[in-house]
Protein backbone atom coordinates (compact mmCIF):
# COMPACT_ATOMS: atom_id res chain seq x y z
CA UNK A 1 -16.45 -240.08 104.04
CA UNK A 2 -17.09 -237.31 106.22
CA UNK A 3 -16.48 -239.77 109.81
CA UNK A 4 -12.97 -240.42 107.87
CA UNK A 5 -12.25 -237.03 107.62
CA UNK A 6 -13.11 -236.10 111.03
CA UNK A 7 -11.11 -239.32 112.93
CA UNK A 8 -7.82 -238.43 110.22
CA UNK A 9 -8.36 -234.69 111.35
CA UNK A 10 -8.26 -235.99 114.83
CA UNK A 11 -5.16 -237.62 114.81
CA UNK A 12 -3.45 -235.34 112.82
CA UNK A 13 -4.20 -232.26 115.35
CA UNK A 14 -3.49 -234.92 118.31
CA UNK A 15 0.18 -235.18 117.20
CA UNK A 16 0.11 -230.92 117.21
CA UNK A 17 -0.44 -230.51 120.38
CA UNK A 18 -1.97 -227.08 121.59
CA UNK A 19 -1.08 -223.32 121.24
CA UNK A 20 -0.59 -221.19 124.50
CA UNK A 21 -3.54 -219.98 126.43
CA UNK A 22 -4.52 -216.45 125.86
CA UNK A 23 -4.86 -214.32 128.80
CA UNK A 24 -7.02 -211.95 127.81
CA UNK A 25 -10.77 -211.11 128.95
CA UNK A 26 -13.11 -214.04 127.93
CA UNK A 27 -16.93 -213.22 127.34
CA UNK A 28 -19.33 -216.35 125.63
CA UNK A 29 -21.30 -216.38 123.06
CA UNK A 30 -23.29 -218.78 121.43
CA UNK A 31 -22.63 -220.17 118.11
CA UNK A 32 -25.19 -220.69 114.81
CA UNK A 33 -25.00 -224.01 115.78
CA UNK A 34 -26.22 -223.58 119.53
CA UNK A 35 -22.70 -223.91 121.31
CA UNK A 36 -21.81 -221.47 123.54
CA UNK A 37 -17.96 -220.80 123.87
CA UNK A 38 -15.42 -218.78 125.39
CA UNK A 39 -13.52 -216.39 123.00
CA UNK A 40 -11.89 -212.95 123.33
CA UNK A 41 -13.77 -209.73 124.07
CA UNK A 42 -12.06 -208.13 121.09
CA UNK A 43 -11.36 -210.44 118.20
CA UNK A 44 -8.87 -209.44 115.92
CA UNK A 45 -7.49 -212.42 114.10
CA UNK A 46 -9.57 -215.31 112.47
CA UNK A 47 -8.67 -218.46 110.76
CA UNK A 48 -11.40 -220.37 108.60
CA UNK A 49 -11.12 -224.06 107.89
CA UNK A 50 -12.86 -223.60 104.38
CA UNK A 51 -12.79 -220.67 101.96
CA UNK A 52 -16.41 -220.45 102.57
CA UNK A 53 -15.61 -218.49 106.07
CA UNK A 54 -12.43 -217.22 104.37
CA UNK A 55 -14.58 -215.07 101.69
CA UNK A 56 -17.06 -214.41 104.66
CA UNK A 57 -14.18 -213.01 106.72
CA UNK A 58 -12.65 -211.11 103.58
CA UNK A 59 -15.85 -209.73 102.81
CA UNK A 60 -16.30 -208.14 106.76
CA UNK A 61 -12.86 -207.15 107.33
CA UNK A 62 -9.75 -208.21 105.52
CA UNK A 63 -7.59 -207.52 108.54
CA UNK A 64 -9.09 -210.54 110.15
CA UNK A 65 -7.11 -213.12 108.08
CA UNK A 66 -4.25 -214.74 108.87
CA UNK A 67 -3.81 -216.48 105.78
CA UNK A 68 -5.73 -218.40 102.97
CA UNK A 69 -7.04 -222.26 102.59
CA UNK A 70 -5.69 -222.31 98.94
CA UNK A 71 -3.43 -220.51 96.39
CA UNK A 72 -4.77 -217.21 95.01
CA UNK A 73 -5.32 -217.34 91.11
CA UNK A 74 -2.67 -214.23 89.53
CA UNK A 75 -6.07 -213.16 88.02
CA UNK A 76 -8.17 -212.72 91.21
CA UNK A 77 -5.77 -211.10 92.89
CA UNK A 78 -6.27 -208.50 90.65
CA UNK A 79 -9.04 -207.75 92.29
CA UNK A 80 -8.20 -207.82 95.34
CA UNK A 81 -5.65 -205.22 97.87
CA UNK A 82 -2.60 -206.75 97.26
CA UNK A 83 -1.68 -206.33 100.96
CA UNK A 84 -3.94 -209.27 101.69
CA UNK A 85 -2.82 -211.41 98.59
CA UNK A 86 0.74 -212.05 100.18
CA UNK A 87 -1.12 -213.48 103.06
CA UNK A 88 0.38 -216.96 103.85
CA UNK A 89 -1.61 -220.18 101.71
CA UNK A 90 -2.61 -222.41 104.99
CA UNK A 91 -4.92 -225.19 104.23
CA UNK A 92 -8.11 -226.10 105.63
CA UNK A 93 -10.35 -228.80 106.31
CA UNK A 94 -12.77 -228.94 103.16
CA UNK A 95 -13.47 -230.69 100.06
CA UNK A 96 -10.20 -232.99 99.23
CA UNK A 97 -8.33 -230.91 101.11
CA UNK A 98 -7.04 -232.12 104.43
CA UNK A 99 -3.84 -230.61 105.00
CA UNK A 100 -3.27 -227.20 107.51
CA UNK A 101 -0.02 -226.09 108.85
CA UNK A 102 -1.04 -225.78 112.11
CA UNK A 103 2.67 -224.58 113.45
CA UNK A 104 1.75 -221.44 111.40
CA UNK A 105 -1.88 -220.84 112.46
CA UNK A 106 -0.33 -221.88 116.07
CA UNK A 107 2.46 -219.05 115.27
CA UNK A 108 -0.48 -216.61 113.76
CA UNK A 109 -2.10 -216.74 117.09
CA UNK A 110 -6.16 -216.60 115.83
CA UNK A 111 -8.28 -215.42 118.34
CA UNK A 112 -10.87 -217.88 116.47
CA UNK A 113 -11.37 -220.28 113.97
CA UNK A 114 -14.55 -219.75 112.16
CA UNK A 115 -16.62 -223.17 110.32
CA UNK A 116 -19.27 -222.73 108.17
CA UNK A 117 -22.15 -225.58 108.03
CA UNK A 118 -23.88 -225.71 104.80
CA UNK A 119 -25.64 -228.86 106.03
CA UNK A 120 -27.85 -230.23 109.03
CA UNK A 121 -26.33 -233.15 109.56
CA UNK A 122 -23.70 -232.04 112.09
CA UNK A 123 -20.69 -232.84 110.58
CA UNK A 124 -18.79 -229.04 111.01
CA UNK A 125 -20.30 -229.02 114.64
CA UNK A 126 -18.29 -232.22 115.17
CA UNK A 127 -15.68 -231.31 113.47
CA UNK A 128 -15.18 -227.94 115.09
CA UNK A 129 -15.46 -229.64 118.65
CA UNK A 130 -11.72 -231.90 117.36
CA UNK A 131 -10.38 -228.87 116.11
CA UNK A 132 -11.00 -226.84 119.62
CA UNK A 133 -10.16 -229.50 121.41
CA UNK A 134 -7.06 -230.16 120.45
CA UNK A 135 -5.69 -226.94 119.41
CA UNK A 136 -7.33 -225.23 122.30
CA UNK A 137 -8.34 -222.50 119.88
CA UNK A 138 -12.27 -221.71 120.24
CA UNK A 139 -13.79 -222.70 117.01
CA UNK A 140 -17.58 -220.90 115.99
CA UNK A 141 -19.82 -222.29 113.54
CA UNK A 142 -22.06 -220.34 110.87
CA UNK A 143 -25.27 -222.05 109.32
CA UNK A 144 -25.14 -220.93 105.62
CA UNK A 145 -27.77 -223.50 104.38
CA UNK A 146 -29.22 -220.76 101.88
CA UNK A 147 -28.40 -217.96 100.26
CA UNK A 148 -31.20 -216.33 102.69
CA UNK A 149 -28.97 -217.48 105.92
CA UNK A 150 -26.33 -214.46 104.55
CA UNK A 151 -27.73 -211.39 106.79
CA UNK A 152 -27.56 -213.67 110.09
CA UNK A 153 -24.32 -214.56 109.12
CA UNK A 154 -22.71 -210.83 109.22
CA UNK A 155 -25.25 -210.51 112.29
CA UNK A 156 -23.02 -213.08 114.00
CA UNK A 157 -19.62 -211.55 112.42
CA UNK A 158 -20.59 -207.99 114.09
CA UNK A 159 -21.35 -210.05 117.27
CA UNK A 160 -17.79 -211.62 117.63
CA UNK A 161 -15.66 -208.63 116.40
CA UNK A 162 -17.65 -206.08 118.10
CA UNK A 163 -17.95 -204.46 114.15
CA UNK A 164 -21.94 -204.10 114.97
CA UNK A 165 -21.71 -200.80 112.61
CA UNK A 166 -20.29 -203.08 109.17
CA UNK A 167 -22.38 -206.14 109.93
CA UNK A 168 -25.83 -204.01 110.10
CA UNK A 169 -24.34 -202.32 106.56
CA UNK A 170 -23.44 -205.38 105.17
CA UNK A 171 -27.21 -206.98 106.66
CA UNK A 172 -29.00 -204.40 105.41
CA UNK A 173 -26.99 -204.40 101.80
CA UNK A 174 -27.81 -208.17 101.43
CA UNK A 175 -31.32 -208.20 102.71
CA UNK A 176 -32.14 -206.18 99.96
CA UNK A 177 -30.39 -207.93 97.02
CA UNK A 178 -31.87 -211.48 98.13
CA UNK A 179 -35.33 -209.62 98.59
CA UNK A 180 -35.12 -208.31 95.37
CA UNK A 181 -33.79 -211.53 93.63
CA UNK A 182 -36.31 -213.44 95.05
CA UNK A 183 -39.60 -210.86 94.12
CA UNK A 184 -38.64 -210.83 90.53
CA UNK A 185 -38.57 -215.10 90.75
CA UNK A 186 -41.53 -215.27 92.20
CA UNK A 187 -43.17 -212.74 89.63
CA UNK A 188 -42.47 -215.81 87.38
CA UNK A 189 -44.89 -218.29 86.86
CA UNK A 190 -43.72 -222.00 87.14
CA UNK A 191 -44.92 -222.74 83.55
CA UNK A 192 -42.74 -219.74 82.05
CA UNK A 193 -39.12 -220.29 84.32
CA UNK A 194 -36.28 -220.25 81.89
CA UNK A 195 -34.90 -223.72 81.34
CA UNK A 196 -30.99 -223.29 82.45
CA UNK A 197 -28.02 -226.01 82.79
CA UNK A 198 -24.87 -225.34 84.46
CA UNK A 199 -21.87 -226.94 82.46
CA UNK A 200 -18.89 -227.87 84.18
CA UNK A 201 -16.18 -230.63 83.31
CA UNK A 202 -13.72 -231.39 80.82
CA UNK A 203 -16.57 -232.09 77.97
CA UNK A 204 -19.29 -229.85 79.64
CA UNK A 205 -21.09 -232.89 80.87
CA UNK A 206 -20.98 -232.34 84.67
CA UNK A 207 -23.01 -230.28 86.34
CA UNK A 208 -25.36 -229.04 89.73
CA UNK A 209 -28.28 -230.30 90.14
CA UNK A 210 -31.70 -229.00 91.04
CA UNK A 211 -30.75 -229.96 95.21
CA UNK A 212 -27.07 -228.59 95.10
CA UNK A 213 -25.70 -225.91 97.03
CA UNK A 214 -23.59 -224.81 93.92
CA UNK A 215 -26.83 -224.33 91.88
CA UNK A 216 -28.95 -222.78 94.40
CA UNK A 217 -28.89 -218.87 92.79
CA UNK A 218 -30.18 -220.97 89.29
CA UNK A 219 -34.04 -221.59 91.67
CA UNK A 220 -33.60 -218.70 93.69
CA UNK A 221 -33.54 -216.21 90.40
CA UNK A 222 -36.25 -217.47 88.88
CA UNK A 223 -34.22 -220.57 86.67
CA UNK A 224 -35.80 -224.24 86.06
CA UNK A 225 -32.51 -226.10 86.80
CA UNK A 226 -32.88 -228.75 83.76
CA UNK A 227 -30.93 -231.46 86.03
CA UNK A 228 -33.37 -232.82 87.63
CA UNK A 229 -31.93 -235.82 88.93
CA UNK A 230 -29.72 -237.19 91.99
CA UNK A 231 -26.77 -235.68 93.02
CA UNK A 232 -22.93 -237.20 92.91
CA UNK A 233 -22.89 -238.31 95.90
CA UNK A 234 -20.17 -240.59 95.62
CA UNK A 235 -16.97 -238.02 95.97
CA UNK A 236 -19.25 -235.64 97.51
CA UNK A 237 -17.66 -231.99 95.84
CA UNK A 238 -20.04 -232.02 93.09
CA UNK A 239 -19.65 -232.31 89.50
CA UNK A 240 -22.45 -234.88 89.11
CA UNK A 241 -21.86 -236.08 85.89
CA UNK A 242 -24.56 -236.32 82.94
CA UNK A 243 -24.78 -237.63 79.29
CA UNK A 244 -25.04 -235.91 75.62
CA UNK A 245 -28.35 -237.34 75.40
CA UNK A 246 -29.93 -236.09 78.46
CA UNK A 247 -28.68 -232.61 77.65
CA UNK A 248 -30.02 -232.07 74.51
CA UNK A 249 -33.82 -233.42 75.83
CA UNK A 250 -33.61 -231.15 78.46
CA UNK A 251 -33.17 -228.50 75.89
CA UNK A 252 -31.97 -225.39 78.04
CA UNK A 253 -32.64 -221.77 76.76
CA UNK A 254 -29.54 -220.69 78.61
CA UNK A 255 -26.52 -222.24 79.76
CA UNK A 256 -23.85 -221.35 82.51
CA UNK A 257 -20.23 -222.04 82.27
CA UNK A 258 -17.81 -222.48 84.56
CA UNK A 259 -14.50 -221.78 85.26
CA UNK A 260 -14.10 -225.61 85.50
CA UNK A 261 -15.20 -226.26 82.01
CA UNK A 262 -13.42 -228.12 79.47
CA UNK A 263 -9.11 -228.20 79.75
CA UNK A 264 -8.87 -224.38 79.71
CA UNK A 265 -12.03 -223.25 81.31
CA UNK A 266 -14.46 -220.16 80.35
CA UNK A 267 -14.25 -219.07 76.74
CA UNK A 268 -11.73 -221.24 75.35
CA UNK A 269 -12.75 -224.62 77.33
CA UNK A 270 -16.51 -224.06 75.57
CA UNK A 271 -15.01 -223.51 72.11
CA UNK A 272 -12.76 -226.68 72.44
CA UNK A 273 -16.08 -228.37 73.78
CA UNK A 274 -18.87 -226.84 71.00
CA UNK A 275 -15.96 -227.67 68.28
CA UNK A 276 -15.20 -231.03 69.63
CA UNK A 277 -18.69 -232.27 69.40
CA UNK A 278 -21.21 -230.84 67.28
CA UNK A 279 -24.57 -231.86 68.88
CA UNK A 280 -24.07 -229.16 71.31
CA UNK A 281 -24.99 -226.82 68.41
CA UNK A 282 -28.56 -228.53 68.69
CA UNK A 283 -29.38 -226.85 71.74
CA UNK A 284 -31.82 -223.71 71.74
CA UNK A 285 -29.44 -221.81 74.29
CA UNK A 286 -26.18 -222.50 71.72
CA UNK A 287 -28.76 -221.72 68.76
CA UNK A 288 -29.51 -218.54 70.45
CA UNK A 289 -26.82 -217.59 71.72
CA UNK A 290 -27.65 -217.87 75.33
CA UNK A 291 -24.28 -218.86 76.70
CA UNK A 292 -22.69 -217.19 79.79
CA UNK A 293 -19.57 -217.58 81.41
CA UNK A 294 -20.03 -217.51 85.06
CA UNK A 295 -17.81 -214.13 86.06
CA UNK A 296 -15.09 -215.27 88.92
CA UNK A 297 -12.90 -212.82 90.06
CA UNK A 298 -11.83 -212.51 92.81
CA UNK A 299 -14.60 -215.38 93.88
CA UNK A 300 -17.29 -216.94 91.81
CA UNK A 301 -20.64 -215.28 91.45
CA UNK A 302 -22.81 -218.24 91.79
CA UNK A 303 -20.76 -220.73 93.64
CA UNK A 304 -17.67 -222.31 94.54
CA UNK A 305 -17.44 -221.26 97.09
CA UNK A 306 -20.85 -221.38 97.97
CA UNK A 307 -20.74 -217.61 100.01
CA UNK A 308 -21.69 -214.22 100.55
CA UNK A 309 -19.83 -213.91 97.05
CA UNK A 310 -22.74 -215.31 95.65
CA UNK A 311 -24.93 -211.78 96.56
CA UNK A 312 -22.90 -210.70 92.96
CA UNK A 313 -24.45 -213.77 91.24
CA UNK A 314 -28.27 -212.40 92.99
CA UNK A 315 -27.48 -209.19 90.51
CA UNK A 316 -26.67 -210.79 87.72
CA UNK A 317 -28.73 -213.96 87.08
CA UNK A 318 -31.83 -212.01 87.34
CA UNK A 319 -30.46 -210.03 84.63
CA UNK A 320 -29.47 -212.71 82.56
CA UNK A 321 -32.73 -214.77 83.12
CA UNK A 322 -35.33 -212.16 82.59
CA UNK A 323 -33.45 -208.67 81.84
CA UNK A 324 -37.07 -206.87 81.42
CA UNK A 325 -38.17 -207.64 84.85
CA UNK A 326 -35.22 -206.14 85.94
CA UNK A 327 -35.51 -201.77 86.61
CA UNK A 328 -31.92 -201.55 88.20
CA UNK A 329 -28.74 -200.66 86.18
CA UNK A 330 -26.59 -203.36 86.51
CA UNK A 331 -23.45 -202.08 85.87
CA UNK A 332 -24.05 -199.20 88.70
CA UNK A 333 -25.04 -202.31 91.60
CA UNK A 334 -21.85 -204.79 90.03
CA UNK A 335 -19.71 -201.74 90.94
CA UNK A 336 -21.40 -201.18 94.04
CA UNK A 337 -21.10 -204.70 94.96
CA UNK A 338 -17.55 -204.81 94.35
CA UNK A 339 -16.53 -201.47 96.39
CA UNK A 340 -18.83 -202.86 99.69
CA UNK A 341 -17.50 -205.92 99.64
CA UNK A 342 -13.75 -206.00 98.11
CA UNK A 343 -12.74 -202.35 98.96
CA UNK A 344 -12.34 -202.92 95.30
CA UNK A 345 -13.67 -199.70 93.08
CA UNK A 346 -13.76 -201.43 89.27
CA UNK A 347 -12.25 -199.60 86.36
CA UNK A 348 -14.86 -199.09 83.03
CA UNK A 349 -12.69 -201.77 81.49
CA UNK A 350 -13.24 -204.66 84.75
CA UNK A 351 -16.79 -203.87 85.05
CA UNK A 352 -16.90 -204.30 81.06
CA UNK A 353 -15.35 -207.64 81.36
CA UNK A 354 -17.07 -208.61 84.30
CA UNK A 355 -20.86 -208.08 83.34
CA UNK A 356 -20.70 -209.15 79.58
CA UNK A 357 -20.50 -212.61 79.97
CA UNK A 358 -22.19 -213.70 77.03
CA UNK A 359 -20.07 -215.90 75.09
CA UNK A 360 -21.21 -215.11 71.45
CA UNK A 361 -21.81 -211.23 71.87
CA UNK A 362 -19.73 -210.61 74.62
CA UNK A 363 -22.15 -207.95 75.36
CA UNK A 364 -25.24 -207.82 77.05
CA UNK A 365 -27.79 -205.68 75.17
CA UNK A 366 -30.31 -204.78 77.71
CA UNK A 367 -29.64 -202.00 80.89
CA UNK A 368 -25.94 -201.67 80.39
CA UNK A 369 -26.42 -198.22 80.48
CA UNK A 370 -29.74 -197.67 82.06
């Protein structure tokens, strides 16, 4: 699937043709994935062909955008400067997408197109050698094959917008969530991880598993990701699809909801889903009430796409998983989180509905207010 994409991309930007040179001063530099290229000394304008760069590039400097690879969500925006939200919706090259207007990015003028490689098999490197090549913009690829790879990342952004000063705070900042994240998993002894499923799909019976990208903060924090078995690699976005019965011998003690669940999504997609079919109430997690909707706005905290907005989910699933290993006041960091990387300072009411996820309290008991 991925050669199709890359010879339908190619003919596609062939029949584009190629912006005007830019005069400036050139320097090189040397991409994640070993290329070195010519771009601008000062970059000042990025394009990403995924939202995975998109959110990178929000994250470091909102300016940078030119546009988006998707339509904003009314909700998200919320959370977001609305300056940026009117931005124009562009396209990319990921997932089923395969449409950009490249007359607008070509109008836009981006001093760069950033890719991010989640893989090692070389597909964005190829890909990002059609794009450059016939577009003559210079295209730089990121390796975010872990949640660890995040601090290089914003190492590289500070390289190519000579923003050195917010890519060692946003290093540092990172570096010490993942550290943290990953000393309170590994305080956890294999035998005692918390058995977790992720639930996605219109009956809840989709989901990540153990070798997905999407459920890599389930490991990281400390989770045993119940899905133990081969993922969907048929459509290749995921969504690797499960029955009833496997579910309830797995067993989990907690289960994750997407946005993606059921008709509706969140909330209302798991009541249509728990009401529709009553083995789910079987389950220790639903018999405990262990059910948590994955907060989203104005990007997912665990995945989707698989970011640097997934430093939010390294707060919270700790939290969730094993809330008395946890000495830091979650509300406080969410906030925190949210001002570093949004420019987005969260009212009592946001950061209410943002950190009490759980579906049948809708409040999380432990270090609200510690």
């Amino acid at each position: 699937m991925k050669k199709i994409i890359i010879v339908l991309l190619s003919a596609v930007l062939s029949a584009c043709g190629k912006p005007s040179e830019n005069n400036s001063d050139k320097r090189e530099y040397t991409d994640m994935a070993g290329r070195t290229i010519s771009v601008t000394r000062d970059v000042r304008k990025i394009f990403s062909t995924s939202p995975m760069g998109t959110t990178l590039a929000y994250s470091f400097d909102p300016e940078l955008l030119i546009g988006w690879n998707y339509k904003l969500n009314p909700d998200d925006s919320a959370y977001m400067n609305m300056k940026y939200t009117k931005l124009p919706e562009l396209g990319g090259w990921f997932g089923k997408s395969a449409g950009v207007n490249l007359e607008i990015i070509a109008a836009a003028k981006p001093d760069l197109i950033i890719s991010l490689s989640t893989t090692s098999d070389g597909f964005e490197k190829d890909k990002s050698l059609v794009i450059s090549s016939k577009t003559g913009i210079p295209v730089a690829v990121f390796n975010m094959k872990t949640v660890e790879d995040i601090p290089s990342v914003y190492e590289a952004m500070g390289e190519l917008t000579v923003n050195k000063k917010r890519a060692e705070l946003l290093k540092n900042y990172t570096q010490n969530i993942i550290n943290r994240a990953k000393k309170i998993s590994e305080s956890v002894p294999e035998s005692e991880k918390i058995r977790v499923y992720y639930a996605e799909g219109l009956k809840g019976l989709n989901t990540e598993p153990d070798q997905s990208i999407h459920s890599e903060l389930i490991k990281f924090c400390g989770g045993h990701n119940v899905a133990q078995i081969k993922e969907n690699d048929i459509s290749g976005y995921g969504n690797t699809p499960v029955s009833m019965e496997q579910v309830l011998v797995w067993n989990p003690e907690i289960i994750l909801i997407s946005d993606y669940l059921g008709k509706d999504g969140g909330m209302k997609g798991w009541n249509d889903i728990i009401n529709s079919n009553p083995l789910w109430s079987k389950i220790d997690a639903v018999k405990n009430g262990k059910v948590y909707i994955v907060p989203r706005s104005p990007f997912q905290w665990i995945d989707r796409p698989p970011s640097v907005n997934r430093i939010a989910g390294l707060i919270w699933l700790p939290y969730i998983f094993y809330p008395e290993l946890c000495d830091y006041n979650i509300k406080k960091e969410i906030k925190e989180f949210y001002s570093v990387f949004y420019g987005k300072e969260l009212s009592d009411t946001e950061l209410e509905e943002l950190v009490s996820a759980n579906i049948y309290s809708k409040k999380t008991k432990r270090n609200i207010e510690r």
